[in-house]
C-alpha atoms as a PDB file:
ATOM      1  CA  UNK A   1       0.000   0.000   0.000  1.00  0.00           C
ATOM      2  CA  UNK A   2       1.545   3.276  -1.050  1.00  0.00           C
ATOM      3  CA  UNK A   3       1.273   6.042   1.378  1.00  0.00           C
ATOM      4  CA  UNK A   4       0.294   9.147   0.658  1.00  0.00           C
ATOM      5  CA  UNK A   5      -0.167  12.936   1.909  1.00  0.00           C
ATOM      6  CA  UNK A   6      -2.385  15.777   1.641  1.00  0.00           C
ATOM      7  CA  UNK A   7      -0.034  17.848  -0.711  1.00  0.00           C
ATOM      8  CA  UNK A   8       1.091  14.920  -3.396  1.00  0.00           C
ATOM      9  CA  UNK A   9      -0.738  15.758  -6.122  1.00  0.00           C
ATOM     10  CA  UNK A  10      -0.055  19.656  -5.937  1.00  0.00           C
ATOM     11  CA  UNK A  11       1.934  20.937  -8.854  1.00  0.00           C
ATOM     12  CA  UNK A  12       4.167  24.026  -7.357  1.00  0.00           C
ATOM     13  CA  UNK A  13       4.802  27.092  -9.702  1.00  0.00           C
ATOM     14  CA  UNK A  14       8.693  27.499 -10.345  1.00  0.00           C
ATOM     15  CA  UNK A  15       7.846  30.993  -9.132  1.00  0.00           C
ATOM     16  CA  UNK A  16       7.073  29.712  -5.590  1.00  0.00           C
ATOM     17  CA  UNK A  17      10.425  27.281  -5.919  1.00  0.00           C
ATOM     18  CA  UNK A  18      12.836  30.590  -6.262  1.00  0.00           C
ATOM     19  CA  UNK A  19      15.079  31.194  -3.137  1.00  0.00           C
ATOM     20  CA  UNK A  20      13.965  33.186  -0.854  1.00  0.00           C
ATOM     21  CA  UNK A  21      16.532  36.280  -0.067  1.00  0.00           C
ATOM     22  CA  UNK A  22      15.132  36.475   3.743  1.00  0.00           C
ATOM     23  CA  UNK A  23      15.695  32.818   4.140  1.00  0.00           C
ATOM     24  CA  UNK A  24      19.211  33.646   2.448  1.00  0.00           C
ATOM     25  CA  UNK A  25      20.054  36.387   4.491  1.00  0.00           C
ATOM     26  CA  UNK A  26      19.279  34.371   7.932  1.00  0.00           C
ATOM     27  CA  UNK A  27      21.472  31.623   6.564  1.00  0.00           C
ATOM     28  CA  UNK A  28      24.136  33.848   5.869  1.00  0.00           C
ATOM     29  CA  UNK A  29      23.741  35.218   9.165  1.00  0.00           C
ATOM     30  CA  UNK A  30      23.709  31.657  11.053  1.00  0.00           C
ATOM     31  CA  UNK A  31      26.748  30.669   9.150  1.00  0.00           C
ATOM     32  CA  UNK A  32      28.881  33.841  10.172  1.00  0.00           C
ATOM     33  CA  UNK A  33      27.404  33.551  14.186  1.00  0.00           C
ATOM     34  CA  UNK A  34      28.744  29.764  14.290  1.00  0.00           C
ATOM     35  CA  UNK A  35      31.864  30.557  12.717  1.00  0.00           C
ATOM     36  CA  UNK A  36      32.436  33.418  14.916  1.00  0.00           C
ATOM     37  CA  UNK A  37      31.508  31.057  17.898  1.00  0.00           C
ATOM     38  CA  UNK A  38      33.815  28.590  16.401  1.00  0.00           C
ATOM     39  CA  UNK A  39      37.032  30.842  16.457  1.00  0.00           C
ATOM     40  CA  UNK A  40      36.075  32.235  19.851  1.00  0.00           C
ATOM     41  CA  UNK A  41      36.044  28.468  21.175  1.00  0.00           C
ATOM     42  CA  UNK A  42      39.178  27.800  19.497  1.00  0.00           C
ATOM     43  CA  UNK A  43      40.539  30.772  21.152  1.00  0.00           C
ATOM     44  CA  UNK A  44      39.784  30.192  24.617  1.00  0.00           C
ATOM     45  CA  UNK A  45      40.485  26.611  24.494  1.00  0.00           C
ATOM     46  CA  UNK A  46      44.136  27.459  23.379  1.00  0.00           C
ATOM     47  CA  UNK A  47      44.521  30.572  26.285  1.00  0.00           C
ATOM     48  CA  UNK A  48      43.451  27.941  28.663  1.00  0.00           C
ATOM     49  CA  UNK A  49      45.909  25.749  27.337  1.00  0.00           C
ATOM     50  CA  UNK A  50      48.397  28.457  27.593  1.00  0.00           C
ATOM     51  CA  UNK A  51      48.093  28.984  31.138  1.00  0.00           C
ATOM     52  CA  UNK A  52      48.735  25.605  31.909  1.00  0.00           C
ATOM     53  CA  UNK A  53      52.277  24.958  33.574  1.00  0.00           C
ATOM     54  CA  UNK A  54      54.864  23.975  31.318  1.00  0.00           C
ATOM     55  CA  UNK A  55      55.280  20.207  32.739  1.00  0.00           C
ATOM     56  CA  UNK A  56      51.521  19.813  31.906  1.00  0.00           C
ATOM     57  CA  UNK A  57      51.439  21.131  28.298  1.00  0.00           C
ATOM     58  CA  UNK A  58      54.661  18.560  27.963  1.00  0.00           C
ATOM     59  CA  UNK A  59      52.861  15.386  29.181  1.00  0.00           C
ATOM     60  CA  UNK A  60      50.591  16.409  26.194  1.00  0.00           C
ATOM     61  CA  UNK A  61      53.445  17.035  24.031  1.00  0.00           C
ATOM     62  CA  UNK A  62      52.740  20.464  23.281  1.00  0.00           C
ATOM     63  CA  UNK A  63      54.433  23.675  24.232  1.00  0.00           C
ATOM     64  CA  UNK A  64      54.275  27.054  24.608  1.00  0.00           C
ATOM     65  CA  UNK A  65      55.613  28.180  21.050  1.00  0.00           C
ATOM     66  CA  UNK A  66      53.214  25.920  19.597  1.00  0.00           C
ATOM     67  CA  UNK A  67      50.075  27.547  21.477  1.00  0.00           C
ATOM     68  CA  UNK A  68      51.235  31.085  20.933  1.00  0.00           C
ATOM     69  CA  UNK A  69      51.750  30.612  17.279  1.00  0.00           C
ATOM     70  CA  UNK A  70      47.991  28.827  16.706  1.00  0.00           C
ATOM     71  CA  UNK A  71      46.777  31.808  18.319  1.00  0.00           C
ATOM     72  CA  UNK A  72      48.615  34.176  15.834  1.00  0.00           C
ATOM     73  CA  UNK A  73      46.682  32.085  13.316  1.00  0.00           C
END
């Protein structure tokens, strides 16, 4: 048995199937918030890192030249 809905046998106008700009714009917009909140996690994540001891930030085999220079980046 083949199932069905209410809106199957509605033929939409290639008018109606243009994008949207307002539903482009907010896109645009929700792609530039999570890559800002991204590159702000990144960030803190490597300044707590950074003000780790030394000894610590060796057991993970990282240092402090390492950190500084991902944050440069």
């Amino acid at each position: 048995m083949a199932l069905s809905t209410l809106f199957d046998d509605i033929d939409i106008p290639d008018a109606a199937k243009a994008p949207n700009p307002v539903h482009a714009a907010f896109a645009a917009a929700a792609r530039a918030v999570a890559a800002w909140r991204a590159e702000r996690s990144r960030h803190l994540a490597l300044n707590d890192l950074l003000a780790m001891e030394p000894h610590r930030l060796r057991d993970l085999g990282i240092n402090a030249h390492d950190l500084r220079q991902a944050l440069h980046r």
